[in-house]
Protein backbone atom coordinates (compact mmCIF):
# COMPACT_ATOMS: atom_id res chain seq x y z
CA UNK A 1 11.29 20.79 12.71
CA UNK A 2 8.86 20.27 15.50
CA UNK A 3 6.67 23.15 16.47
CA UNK A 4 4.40 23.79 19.41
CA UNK A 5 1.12 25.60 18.52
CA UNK A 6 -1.67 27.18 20.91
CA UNK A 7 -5.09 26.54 20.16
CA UNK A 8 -5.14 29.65 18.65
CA UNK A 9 -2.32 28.89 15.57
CA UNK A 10 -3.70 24.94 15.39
CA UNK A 11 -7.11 26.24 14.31
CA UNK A 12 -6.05 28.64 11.57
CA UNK A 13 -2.99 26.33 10.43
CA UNK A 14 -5.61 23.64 9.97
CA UNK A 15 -8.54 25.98 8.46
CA UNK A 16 -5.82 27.06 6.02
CA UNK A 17 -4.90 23.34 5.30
CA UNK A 18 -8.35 22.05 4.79
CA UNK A 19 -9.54 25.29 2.43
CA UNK A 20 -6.16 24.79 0.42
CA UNK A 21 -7.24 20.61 -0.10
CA UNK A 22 -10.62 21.98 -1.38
CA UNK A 23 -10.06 24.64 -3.35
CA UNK A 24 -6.12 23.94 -4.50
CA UNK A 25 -5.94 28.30 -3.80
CA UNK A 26 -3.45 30.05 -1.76
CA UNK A 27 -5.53 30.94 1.18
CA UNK A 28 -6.09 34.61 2.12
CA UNK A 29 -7.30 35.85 5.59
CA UNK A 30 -10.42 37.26 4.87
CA UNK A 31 -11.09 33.71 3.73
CA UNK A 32 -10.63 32.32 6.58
CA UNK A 33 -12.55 34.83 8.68
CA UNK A 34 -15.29 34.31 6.42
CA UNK A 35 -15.36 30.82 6.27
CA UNK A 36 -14.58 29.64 9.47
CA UNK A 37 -16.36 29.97 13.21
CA UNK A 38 -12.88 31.65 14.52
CA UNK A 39 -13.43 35.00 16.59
CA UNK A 40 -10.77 36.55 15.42
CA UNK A 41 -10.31 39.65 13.82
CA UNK A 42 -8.67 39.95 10.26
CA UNK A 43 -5.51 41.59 11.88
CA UNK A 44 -4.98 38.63 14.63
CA UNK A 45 -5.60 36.10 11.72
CA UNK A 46 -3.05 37.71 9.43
CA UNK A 47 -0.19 38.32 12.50
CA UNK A 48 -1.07 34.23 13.36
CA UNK A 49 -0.27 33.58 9.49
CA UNK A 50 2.65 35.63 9.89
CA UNK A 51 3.83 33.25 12.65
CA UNK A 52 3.35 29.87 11.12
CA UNK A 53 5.12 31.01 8.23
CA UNK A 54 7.71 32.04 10.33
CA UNK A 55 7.37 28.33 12.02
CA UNK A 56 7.90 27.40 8.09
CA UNK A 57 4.37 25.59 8.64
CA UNK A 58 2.59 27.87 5.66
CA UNK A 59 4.47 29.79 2.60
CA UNK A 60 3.67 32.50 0.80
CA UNK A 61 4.98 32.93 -2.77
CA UNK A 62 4.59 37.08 -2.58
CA UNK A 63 3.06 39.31 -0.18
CA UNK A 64 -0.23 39.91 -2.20
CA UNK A 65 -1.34 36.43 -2.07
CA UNK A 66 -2.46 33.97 0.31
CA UNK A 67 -1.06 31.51 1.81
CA UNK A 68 -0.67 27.24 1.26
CA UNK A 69 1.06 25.06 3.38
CA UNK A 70 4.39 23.23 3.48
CA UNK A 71 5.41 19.51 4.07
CA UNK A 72 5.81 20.55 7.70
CA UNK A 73 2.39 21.94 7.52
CA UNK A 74 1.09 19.14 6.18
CA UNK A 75 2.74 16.81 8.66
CA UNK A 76 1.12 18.72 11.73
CA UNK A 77 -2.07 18.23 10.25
CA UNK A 78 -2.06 14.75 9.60
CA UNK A 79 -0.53 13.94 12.69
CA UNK A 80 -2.66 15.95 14.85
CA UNK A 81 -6.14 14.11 12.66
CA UNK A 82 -4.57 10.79 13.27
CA UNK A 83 -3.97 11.02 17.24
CA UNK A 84 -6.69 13.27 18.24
CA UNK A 85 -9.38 12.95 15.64
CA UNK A 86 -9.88 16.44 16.00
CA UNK A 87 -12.60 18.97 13.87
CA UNK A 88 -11.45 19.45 10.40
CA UNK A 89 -13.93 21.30 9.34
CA UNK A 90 -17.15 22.87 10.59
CA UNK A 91 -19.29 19.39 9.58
CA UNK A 92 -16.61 17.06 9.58
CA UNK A 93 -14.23 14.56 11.66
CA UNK A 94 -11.32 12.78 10.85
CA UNK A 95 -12.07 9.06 10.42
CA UNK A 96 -15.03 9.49 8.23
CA UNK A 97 -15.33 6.76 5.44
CA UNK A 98 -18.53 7.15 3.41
CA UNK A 99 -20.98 4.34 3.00
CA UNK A 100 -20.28 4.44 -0.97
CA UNK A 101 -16.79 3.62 0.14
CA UNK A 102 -17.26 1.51 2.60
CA UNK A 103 -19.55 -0.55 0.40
CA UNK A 104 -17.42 -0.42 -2.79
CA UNK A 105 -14.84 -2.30 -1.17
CA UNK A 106 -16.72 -4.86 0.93
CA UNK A 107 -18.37 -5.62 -2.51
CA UNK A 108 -16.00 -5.84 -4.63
CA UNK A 109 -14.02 -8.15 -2.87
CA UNK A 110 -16.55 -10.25 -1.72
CA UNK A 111 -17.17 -10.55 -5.57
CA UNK A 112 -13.46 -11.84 -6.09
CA UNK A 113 -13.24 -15.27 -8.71
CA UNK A 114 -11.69 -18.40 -6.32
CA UNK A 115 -8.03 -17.20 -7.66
CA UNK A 116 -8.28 -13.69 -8.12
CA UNK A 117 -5.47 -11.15 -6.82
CA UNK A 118 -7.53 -9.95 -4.11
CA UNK A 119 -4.43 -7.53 -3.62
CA UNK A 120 -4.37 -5.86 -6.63
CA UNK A 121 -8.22 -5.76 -6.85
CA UNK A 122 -7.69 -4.25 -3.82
CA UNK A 123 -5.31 -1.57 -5.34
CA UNK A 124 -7.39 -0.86 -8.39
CA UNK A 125 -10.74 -0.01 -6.69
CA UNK A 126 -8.71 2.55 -4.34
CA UNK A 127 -7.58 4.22 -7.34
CA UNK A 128 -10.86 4.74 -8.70
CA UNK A 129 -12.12 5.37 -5.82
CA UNK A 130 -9.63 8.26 -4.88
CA UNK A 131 -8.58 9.44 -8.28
CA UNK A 132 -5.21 8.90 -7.15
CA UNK A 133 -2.07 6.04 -8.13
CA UNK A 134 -1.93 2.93 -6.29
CA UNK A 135 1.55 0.85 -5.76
CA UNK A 136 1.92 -2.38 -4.46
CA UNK A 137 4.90 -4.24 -3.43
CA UNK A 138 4.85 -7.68 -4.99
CA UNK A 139 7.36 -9.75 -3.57
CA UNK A 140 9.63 -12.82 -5.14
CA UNK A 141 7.41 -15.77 -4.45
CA UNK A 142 10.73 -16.99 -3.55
CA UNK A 143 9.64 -15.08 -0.10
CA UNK A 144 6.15 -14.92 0.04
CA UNK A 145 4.24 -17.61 1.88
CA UNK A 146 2.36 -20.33 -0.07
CA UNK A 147 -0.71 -21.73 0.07
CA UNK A 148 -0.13 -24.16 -3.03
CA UNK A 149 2.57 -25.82 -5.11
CA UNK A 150 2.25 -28.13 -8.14
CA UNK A 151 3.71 -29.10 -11.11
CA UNK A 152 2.37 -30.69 -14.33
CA UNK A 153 4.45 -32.28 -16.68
CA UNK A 154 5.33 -30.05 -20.13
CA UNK A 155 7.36 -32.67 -21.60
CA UNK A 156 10.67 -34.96 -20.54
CA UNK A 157 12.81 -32.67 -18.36
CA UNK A 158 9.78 -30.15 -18.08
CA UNK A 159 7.27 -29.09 -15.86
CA UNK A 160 4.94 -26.40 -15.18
CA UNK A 161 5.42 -24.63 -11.12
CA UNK A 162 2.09 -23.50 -10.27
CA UNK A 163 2.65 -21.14 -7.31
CA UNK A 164 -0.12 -19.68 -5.13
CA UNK A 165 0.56 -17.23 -2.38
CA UNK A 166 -1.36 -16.07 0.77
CA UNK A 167 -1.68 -12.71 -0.59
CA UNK A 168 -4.04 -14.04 -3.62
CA UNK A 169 -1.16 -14.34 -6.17
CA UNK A 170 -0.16 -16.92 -8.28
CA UNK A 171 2.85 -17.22 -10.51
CA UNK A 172 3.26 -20.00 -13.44
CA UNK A 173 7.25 -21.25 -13.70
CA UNK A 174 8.68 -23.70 -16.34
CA UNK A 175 11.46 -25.58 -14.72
CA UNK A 176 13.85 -27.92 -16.35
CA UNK A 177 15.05 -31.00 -14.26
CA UNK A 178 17.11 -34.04 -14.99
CA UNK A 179 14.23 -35.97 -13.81
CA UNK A 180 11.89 -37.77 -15.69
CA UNK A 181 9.08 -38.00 -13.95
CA UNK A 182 5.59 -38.81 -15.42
CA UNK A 183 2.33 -38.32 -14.60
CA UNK A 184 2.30 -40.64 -11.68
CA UNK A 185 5.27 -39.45 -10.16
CA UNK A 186 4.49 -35.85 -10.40
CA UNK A 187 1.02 -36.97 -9.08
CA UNK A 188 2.95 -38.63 -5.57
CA UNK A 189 4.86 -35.55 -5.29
CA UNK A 190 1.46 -33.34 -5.65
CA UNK A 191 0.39 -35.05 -2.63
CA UNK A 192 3.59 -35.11 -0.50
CA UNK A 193 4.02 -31.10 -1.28
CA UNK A 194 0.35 -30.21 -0.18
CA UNK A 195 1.56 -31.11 3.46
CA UNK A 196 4.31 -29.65 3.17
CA UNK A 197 3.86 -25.96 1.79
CA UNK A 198 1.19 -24.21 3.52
CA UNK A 199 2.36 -21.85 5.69
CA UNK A 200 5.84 -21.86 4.40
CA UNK A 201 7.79 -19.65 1.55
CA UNK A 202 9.42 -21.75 -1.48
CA UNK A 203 12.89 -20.85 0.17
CA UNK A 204 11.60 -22.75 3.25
CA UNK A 205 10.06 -25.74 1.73
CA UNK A 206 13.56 -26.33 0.22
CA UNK A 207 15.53 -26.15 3.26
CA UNK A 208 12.90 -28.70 5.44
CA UNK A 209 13.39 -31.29 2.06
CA UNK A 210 17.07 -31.00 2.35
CA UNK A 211 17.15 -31.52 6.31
CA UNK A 212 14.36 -34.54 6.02
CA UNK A 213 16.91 -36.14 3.47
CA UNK A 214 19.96 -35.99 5.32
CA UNK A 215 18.26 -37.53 8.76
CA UNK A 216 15.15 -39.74 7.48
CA UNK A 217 15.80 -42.98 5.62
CA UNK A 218 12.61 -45.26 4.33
CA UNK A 219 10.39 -46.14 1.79
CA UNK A 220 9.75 -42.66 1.05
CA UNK A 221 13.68 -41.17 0.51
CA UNK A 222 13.21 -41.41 -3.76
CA UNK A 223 9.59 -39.25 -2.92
CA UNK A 224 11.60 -36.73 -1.36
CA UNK A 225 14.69 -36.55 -3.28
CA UNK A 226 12.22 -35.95 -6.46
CA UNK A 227 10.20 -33.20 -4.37
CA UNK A 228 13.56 -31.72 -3.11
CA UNK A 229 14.76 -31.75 -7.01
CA UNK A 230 11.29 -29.88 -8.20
CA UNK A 231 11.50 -27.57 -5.75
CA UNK A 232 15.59 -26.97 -6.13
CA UNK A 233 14.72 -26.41 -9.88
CA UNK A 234 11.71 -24.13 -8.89
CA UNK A 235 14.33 -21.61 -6.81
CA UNK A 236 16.60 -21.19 -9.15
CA UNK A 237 14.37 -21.05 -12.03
CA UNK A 238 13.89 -17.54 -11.67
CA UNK A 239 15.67 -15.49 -8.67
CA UNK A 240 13.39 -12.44 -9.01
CA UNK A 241 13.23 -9.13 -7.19
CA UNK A 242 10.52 -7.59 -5.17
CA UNK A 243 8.38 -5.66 -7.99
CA UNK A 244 5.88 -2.74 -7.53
CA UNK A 245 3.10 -2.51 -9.13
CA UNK A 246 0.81 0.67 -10.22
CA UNK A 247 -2.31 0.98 -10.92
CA UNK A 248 -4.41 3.92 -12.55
CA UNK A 249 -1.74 6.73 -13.24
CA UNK A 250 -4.06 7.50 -15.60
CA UNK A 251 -6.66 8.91 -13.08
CA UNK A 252 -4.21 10.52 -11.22
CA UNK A 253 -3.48 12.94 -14.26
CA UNK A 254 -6.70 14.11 -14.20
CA UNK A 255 -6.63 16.20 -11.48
CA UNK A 256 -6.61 19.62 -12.04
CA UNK A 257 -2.86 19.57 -10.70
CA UNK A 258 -1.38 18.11 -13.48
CA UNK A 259 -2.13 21.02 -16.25
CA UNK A 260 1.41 21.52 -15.87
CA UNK A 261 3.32 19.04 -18.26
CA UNK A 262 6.41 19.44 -16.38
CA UNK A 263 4.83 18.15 -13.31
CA UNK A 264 3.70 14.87 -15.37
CA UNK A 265 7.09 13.93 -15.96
CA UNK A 266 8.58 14.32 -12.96
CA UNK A 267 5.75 11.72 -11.34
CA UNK A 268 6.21 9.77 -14.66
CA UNK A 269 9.75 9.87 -13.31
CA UNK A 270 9.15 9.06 -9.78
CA UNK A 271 6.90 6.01 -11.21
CA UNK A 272 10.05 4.88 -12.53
CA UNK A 273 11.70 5.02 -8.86
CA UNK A 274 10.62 1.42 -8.02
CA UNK A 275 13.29 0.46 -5.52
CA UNK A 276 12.54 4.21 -3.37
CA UNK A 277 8.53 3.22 -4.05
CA UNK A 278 9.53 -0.23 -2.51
CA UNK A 279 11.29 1.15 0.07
CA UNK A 280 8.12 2.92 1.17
CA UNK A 281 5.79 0.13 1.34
CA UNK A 282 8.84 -2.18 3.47
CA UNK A 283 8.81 0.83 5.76
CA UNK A 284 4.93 0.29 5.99
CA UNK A 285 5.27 -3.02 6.17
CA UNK A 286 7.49 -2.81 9.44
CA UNK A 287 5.04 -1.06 10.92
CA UNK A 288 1.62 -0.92 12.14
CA UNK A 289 -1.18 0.76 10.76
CA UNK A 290 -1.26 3.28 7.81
CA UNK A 291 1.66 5.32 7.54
CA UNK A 292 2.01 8.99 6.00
CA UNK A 293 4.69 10.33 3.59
CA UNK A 294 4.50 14.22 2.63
CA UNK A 295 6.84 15.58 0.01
CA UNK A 296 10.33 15.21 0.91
CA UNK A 297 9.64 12.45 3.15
CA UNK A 298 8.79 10.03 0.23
CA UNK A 299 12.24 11.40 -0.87
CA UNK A 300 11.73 10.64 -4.64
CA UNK A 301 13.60 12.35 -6.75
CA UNK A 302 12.29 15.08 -9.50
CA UNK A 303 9.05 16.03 -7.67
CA UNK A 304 8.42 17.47 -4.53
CA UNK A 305 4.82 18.04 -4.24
CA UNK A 306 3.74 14.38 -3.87
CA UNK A 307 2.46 12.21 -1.04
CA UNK A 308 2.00 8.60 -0.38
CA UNK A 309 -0.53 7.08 2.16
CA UNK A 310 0.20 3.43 2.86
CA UNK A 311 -0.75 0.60 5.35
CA UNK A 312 0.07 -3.20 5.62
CA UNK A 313 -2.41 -5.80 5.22
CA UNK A 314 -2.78 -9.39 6.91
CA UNK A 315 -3.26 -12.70 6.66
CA UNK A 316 -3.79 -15.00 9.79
CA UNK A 317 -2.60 -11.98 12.23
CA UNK A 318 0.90 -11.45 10.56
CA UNK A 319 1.42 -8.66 8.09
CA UNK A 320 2.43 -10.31 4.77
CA UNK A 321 2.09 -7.31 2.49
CA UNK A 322 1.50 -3.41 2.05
CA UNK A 323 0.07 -1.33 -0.97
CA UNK A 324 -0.46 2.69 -0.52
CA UNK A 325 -2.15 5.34 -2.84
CA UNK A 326 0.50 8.33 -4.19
CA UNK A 327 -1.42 11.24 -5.36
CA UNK A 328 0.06 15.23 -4.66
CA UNK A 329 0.02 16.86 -1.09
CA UNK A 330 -3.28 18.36 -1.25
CA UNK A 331 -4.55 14.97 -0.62
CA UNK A 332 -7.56 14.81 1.36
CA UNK A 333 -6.17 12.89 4.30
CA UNK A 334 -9.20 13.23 6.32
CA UNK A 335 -11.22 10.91 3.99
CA UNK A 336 -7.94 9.19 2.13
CA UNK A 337 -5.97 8.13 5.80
CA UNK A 338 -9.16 6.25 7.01
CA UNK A 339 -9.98 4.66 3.53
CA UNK A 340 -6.62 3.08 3.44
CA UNK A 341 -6.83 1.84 6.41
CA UNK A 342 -10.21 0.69 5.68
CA UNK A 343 -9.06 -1.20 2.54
CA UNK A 344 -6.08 -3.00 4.38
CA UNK A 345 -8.67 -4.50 6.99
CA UNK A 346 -11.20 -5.74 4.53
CA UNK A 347 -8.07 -7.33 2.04
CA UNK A 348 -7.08 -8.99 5.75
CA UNK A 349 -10.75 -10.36 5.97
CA UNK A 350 -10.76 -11.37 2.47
CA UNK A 351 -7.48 -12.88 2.47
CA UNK A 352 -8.69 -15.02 5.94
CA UNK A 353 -11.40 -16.28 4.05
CA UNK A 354 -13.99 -14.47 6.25
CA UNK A 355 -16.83 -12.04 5.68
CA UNK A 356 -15.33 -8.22 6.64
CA UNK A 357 -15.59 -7.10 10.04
CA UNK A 358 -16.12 -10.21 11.52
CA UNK A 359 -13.75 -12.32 13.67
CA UNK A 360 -12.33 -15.71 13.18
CA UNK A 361 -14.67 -16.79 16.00
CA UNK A 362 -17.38 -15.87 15.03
């Protein structure tokens, strides 16, 4: 439902939106008028409540109580914070990210082991940092892009697939082959791999073996056939699914929201949702910047009062990835919107092997 609001009904629909994220409180006029530099009187502020319920913008569970707002309500807020960047609050501005924050983050990752999952680092510190859930699509390495590929010799017919992807990850894989390579040979295909797979995914570095075999003849057609074979074996060792991962559920149930057991299940059972939480973060990961999804919108099923704020990171200018926090609707998107964001540029910097905020030029 789109609604068009005067300057008038955008004030007190956003005054009632940012009292309702700090207090959690159905939101009455008289606080308002006492909280808030709006020259109004009582009466115009309750007839302009009376109209954005009407808009379905703000809901009122009986007529002695205040008001809170609704997904739609919500939505207008975020949107209007996110393309005009407009007064929240009498001392505050959307796009704020506090130096604690900001510095939390560049730290932290900056702190990362050679090897660490930079990614889900990533998605742990935002959970502490916003007392919220983190998820983070993990895809089949099958599909990701690689940075490295080895294999060490287990025993005859055995080898270890050491997989390490753009995004930080790396995945161990026991693959059985016909072949029985030793050190050496496993050694010769080391080498012929590590100009090979950078840059590519593991479905990718199969096809260009297969192609070089069937139109390249020479000393080095038994090399290839044996890295086409590892590689084969490494496929179809384990034809995995996209995952999700989440991180600190635990934090996000202590929030005064989540008294209510009934409420804790249905997230518990929204958590179990993974292909709708995938869903989500491919959305994100289609497009650019950090996305929004309030209530129905994240359409997962068994609980409505949930939101998910989301954004895709990088690596070398392309998006390879997204990861989002999922907390309730009285999220504070004025500080959580930004801090997303945030996050998904410093991973990129991480992930590029440079210092955050810099360019590649530089």
């Amino acid at each position: 439902m789109t609604v068009t609001l005067d300057e008038r009904h955008r004030r007190i629909l956003f005054a009632v939106v940012t009292e309702y994220i700090a207090s959690g409180n159905a939101v009455s006029s008289r606080r308002i008028a006492k909280r808030y530099a709006i020259k109004l009187s009582p009466a115009t502020i309750r007839n302009v409540l009376v109209d954005l319920e009407d808009a379905e913008l703000l809901h009122q569970a009986h007529t002695s109580a205040g008001r809170v707002p609704t997904d739609a309500g919500f939505r207008c807020f975020v949107d209007a914070m996110a393309t005009a960047g407009m007064v929240l609050s009498g001392e505050h501005t959307a796009g704020e990210i506090s130096d604690a924050h900001r510095t939390a983050l560049i730290q932290r990752l900056q702190a990362l082991e050679p090897g660490a999952d930079a990614v889900r680092e990533t998605g742990q510190l935002l959970s502490r940092l916003t007392g919220t859930a983190t998820i983070i699509a993990q895809p089949p390495v099958a599909e990701a892009t690689l940075d490295q590929l080895r294999f060490m010799r287990l025993s005859s017919g055995r080898a270890l697939a050491v997989l390490v992807t753009r995004s930080g990850g790396v995945e161990n894989r026991v693959v059985v082959t016909e072949l029985g390579v030793d050190d050496h040979a496993l050694e010769r295909v080391n080498n012929y791999l590590a100009e090979l797979v950078g840059g590519r995914t593991l479905q990718s570095v199969r096809d260009v073996l297969a192609v070089r075999l069937a139109t390249e003849q020479g000393q080095y057609r038994v090399l290839r056939q044996q890295a086409q074979r590892m590689v084969e074996a490494t496929v179809e060792g384990r034809m995995e699914r996209a995952q999700v991962l989440i991180e600190g559920q635990g934090a996000l149930f202590d929030r005064p929201e989540f008294g209510d057991a009934e409420k804790i299940r249905g997230y518990l059972n929204a958590f179990e949702e993974k292909q709708k939480l995938l869903e989500l973060l491919e959305q994100t990961l289609l497009a650019d910047g950090v996305q929004v999804f309030i209530g129905s919108e994240a359409a997962l099923d068994g609980v409505g009062d949930i939101s998910v704020i989301s954004s895709p990171y990088r690596k070398d200018g392309a998006r390879i990835g997204s990861f989002g926090i999922v907390g309730p609707t009285r999220m504070d998107y004025r500080k959580y919107v930004p801090l997303v964001g945030f996050a998904a540029d410093v991973l990129s910097d991480i992930l590029d092997g440079r210092l955050p905020g810099t360019s590649k030029g530089s």
